[in-house]
PDB file of N, CA and C in Angstrom:
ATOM      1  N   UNK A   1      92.548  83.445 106.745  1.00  0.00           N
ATOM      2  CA  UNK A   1      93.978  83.585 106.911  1.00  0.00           C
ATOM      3  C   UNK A   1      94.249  84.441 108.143  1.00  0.00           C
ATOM      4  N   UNK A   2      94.732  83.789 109.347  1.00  0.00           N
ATOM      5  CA  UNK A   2      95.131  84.607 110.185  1.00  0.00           C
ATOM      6  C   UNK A   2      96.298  85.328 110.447  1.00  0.00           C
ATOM      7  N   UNK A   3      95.915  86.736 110.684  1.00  0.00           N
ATOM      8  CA  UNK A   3      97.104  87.778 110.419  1.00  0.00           C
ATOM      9  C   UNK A   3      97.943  87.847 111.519  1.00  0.00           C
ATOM     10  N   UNK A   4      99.570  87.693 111.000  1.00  0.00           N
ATOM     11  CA  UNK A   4     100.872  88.228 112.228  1.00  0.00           C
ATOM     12  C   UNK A   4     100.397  89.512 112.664  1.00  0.00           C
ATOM     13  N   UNK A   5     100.778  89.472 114.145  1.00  0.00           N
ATOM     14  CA  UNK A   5     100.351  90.878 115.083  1.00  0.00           C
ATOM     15  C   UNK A   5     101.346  91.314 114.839  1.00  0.00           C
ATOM     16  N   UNK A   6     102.797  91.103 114.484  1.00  0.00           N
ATOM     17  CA  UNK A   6     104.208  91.875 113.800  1.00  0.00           C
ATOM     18  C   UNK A   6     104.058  92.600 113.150  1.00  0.00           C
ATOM     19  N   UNK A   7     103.186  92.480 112.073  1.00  0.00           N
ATOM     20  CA  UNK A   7     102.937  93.242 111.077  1.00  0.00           C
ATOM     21  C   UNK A   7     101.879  94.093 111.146  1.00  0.00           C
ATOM     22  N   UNK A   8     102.193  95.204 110.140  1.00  0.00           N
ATOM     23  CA  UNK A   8     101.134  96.485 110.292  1.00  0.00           C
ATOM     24  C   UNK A   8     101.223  96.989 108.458  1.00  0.00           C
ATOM     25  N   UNK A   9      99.793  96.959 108.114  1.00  0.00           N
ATOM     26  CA  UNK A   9      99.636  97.333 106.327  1.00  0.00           C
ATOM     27  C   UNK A   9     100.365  99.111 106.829  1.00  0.00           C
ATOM     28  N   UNK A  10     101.399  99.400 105.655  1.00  0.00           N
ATOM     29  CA  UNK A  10     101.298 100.797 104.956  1.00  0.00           C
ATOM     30  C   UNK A  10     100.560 101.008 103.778  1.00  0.00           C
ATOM     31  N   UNK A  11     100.307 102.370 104.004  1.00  0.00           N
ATOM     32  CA  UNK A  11      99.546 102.623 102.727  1.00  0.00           C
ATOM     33  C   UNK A  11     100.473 103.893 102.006  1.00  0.00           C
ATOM     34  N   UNK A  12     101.056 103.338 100.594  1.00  0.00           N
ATOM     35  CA  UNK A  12     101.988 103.877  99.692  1.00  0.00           C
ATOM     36  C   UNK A  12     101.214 104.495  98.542  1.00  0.00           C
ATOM     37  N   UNK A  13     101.861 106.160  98.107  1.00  0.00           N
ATOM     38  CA  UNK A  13     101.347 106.761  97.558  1.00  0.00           C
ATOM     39  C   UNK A  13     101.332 106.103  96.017  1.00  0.00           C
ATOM     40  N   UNK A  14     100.907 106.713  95.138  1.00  0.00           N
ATOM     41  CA  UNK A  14     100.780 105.611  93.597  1.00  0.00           C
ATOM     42  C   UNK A  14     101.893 105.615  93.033  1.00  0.00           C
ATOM     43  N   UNK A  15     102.534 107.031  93.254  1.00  0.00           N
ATOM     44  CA  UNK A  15     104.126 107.351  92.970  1.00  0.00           C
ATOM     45  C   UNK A  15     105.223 106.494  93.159  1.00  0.00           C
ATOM     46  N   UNK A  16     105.409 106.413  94.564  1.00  0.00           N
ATOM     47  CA  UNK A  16     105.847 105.017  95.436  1.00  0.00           C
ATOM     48  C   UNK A  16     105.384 103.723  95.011  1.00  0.00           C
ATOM     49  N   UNK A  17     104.651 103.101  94.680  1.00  0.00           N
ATOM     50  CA  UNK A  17     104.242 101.456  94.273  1.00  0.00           C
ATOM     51  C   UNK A  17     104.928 101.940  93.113  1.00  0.00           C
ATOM     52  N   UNK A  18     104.929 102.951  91.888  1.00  0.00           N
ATOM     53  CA  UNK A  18     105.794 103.158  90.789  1.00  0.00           C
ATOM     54  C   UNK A  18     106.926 102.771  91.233  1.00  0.00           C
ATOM     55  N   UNK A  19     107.493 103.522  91.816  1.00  0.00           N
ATOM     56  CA  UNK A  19     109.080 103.010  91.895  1.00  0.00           C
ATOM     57  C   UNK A  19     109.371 101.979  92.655  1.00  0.00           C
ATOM     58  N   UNK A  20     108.528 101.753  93.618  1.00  0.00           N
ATOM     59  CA  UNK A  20     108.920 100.232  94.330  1.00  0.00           C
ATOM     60  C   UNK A  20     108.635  99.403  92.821  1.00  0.00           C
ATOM     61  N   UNK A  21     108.122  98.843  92.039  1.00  0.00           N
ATOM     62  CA  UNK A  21     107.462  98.383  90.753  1.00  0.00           C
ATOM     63  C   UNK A  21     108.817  98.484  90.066  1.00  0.00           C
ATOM     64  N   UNK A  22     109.408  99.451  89.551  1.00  0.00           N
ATOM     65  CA  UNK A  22     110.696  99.719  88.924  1.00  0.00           C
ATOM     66  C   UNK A  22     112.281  99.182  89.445  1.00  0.00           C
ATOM     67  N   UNK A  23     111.849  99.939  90.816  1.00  0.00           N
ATOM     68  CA  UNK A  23     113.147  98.536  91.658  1.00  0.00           C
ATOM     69  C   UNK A  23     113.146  96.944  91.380  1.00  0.00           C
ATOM     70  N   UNK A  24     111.823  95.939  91.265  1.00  0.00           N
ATOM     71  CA  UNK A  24     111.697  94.992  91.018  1.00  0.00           C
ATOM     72  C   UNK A  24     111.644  94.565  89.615  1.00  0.00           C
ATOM     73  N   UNK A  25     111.504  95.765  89.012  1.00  0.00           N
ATOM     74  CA  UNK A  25     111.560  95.146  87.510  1.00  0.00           C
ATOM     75  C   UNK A  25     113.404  94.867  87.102  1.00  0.00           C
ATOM     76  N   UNK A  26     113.907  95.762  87.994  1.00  0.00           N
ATOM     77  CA  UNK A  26     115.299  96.222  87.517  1.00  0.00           C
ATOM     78  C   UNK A  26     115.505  94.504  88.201  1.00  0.00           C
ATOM     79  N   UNK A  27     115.547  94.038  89.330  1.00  0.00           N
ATOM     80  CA  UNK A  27     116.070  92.439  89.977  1.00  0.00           C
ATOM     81  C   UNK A  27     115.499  91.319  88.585  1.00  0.00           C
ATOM     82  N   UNK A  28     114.247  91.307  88.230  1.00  0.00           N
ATOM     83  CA  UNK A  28     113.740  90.958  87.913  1.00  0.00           C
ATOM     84  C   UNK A  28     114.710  90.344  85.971  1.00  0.00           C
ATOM     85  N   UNK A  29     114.661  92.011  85.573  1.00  0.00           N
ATOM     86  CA  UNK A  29     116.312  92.089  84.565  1.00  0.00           C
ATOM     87  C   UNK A  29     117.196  91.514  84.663  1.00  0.00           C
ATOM     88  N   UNK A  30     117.529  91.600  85.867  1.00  0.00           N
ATOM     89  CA  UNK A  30     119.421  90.990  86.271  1.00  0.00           C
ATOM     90  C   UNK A  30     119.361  89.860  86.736  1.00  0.00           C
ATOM     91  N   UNK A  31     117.978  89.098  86.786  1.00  0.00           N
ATOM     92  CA  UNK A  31     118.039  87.812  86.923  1.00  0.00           C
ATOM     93  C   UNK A  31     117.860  87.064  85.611  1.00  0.00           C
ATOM     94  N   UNK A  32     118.887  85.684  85.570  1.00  0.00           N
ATOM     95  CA  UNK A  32     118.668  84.983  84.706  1.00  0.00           C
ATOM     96  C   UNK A  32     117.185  84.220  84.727  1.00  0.00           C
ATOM     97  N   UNK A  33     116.810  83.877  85.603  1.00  0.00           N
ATOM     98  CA  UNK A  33     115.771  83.150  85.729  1.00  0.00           C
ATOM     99  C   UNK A  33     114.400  83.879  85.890  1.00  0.00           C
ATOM    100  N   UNK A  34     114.659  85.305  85.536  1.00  0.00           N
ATOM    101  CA  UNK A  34     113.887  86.336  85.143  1.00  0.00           C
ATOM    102  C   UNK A  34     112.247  86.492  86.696  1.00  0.00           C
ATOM    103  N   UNK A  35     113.254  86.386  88.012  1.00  0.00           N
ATOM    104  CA  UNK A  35     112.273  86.386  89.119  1.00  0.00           C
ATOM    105  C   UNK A  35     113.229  87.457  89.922  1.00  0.00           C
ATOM    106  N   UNK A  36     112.145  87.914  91.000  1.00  0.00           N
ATOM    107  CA  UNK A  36     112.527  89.185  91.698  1.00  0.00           C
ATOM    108  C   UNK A  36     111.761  88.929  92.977  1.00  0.00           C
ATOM    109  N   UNK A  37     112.286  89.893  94.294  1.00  0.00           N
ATOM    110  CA  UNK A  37     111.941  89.925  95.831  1.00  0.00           C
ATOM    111  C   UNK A  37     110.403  90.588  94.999  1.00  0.00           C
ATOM    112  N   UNK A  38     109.639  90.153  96.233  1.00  0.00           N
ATOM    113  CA  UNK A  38     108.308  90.268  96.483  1.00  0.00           C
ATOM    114  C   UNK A  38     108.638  92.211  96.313  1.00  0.00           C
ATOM    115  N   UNK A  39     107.304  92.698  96.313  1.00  0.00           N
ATOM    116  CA  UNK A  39     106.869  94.062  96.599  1.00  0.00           C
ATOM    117  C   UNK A  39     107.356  94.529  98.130  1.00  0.00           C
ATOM    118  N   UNK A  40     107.135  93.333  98.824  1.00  0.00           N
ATOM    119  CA  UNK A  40     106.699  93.348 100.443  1.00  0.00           C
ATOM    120  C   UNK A  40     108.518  93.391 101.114  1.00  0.00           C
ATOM    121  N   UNK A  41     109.109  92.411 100.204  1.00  0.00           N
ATOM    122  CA  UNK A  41     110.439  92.585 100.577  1.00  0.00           C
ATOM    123  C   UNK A  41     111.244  93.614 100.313  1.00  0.00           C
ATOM    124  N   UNK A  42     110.805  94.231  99.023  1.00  0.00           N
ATOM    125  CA  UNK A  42     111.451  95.316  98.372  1.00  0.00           C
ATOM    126  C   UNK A  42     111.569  96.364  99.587  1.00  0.00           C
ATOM    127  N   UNK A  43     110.023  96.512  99.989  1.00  0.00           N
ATOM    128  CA  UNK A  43     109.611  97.637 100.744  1.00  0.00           C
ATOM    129  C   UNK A  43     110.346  97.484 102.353  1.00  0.00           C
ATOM    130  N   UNK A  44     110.290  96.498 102.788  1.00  0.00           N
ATOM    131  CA  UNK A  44     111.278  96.052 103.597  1.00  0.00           C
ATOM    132  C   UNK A  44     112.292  96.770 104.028  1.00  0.00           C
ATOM    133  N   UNK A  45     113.051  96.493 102.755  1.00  0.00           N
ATOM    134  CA  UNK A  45     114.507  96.595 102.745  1.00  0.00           C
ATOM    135  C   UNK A  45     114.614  98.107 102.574  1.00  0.00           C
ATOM    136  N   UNK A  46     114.077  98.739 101.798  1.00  0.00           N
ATOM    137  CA  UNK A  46     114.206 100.221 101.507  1.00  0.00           C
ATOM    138  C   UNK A  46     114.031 101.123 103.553  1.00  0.00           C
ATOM    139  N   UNK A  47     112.821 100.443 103.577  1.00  0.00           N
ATOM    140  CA  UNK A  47     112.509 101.275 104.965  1.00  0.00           C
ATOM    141  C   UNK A  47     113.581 100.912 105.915  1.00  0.00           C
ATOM    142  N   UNK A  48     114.020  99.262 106.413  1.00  0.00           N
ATOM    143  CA  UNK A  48     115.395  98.999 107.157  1.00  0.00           C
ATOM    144  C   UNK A  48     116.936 100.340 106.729  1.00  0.00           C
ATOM    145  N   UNK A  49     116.927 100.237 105.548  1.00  0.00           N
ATOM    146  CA  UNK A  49     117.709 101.064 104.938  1.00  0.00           C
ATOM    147  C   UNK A  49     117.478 102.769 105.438  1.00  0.00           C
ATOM    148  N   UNK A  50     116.423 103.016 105.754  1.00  0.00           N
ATOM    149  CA  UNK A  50     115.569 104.499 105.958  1.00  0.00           C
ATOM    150  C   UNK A  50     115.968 104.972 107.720  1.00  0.00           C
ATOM    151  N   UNK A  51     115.963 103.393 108.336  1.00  0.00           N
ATOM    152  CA  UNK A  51     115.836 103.319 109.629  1.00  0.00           C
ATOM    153  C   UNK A  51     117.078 103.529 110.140  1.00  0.00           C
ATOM    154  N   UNK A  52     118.214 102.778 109.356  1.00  0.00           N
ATOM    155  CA  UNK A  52     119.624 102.923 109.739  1.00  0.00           C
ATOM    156  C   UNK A  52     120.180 104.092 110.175  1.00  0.00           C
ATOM    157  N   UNK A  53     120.089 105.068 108.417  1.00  0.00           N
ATOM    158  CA  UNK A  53     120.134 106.249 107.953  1.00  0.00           C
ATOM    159  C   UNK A  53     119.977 107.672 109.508  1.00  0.00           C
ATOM    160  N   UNK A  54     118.295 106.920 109.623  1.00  0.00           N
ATOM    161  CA  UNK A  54     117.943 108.576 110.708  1.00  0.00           C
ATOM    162  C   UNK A  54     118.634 107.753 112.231  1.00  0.00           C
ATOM    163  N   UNK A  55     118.835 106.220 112.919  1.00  0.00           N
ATOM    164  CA  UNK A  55     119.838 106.289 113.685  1.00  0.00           C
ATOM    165  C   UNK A  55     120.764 107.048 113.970  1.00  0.00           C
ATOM    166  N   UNK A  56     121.840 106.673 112.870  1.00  0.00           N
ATOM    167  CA  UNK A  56     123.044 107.072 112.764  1.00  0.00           C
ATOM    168  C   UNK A  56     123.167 108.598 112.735  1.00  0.00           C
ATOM    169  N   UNK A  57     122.124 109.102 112.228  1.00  0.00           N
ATOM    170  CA  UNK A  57     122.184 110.537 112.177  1.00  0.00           C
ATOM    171  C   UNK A  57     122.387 110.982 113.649  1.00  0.00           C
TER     172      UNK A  57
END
């Protein structure tokens, strides 16, 4: 499988995969069809969200 040069692995403390894990369980709930964003998207979106944040600052 050849890997996107876009991308770069983080490495998340065990704490963190907990609550990333808990965010998706919660989508996962509120879906009828009982499916949820990937781990990868979750994490995504939290860090875009992280990035805005120290911008704007």
């Amino acid at each position: 499988m050849a890997q996107n040069p876009n991308f770069k692995p983080v490495l998340l403390t065990k704490e963190q995969m907990e609550s990333v894990r808990r965010i998706q369980d919660g989508y996962r709930a509120e879906s009828p069809l009982n499916v949820a964003p990937t781990l990868n998207a979750i994490v995504r979106g939290l860090v875009d969200k992280a990035l805005q944040q120290v911008e704007v600052a």
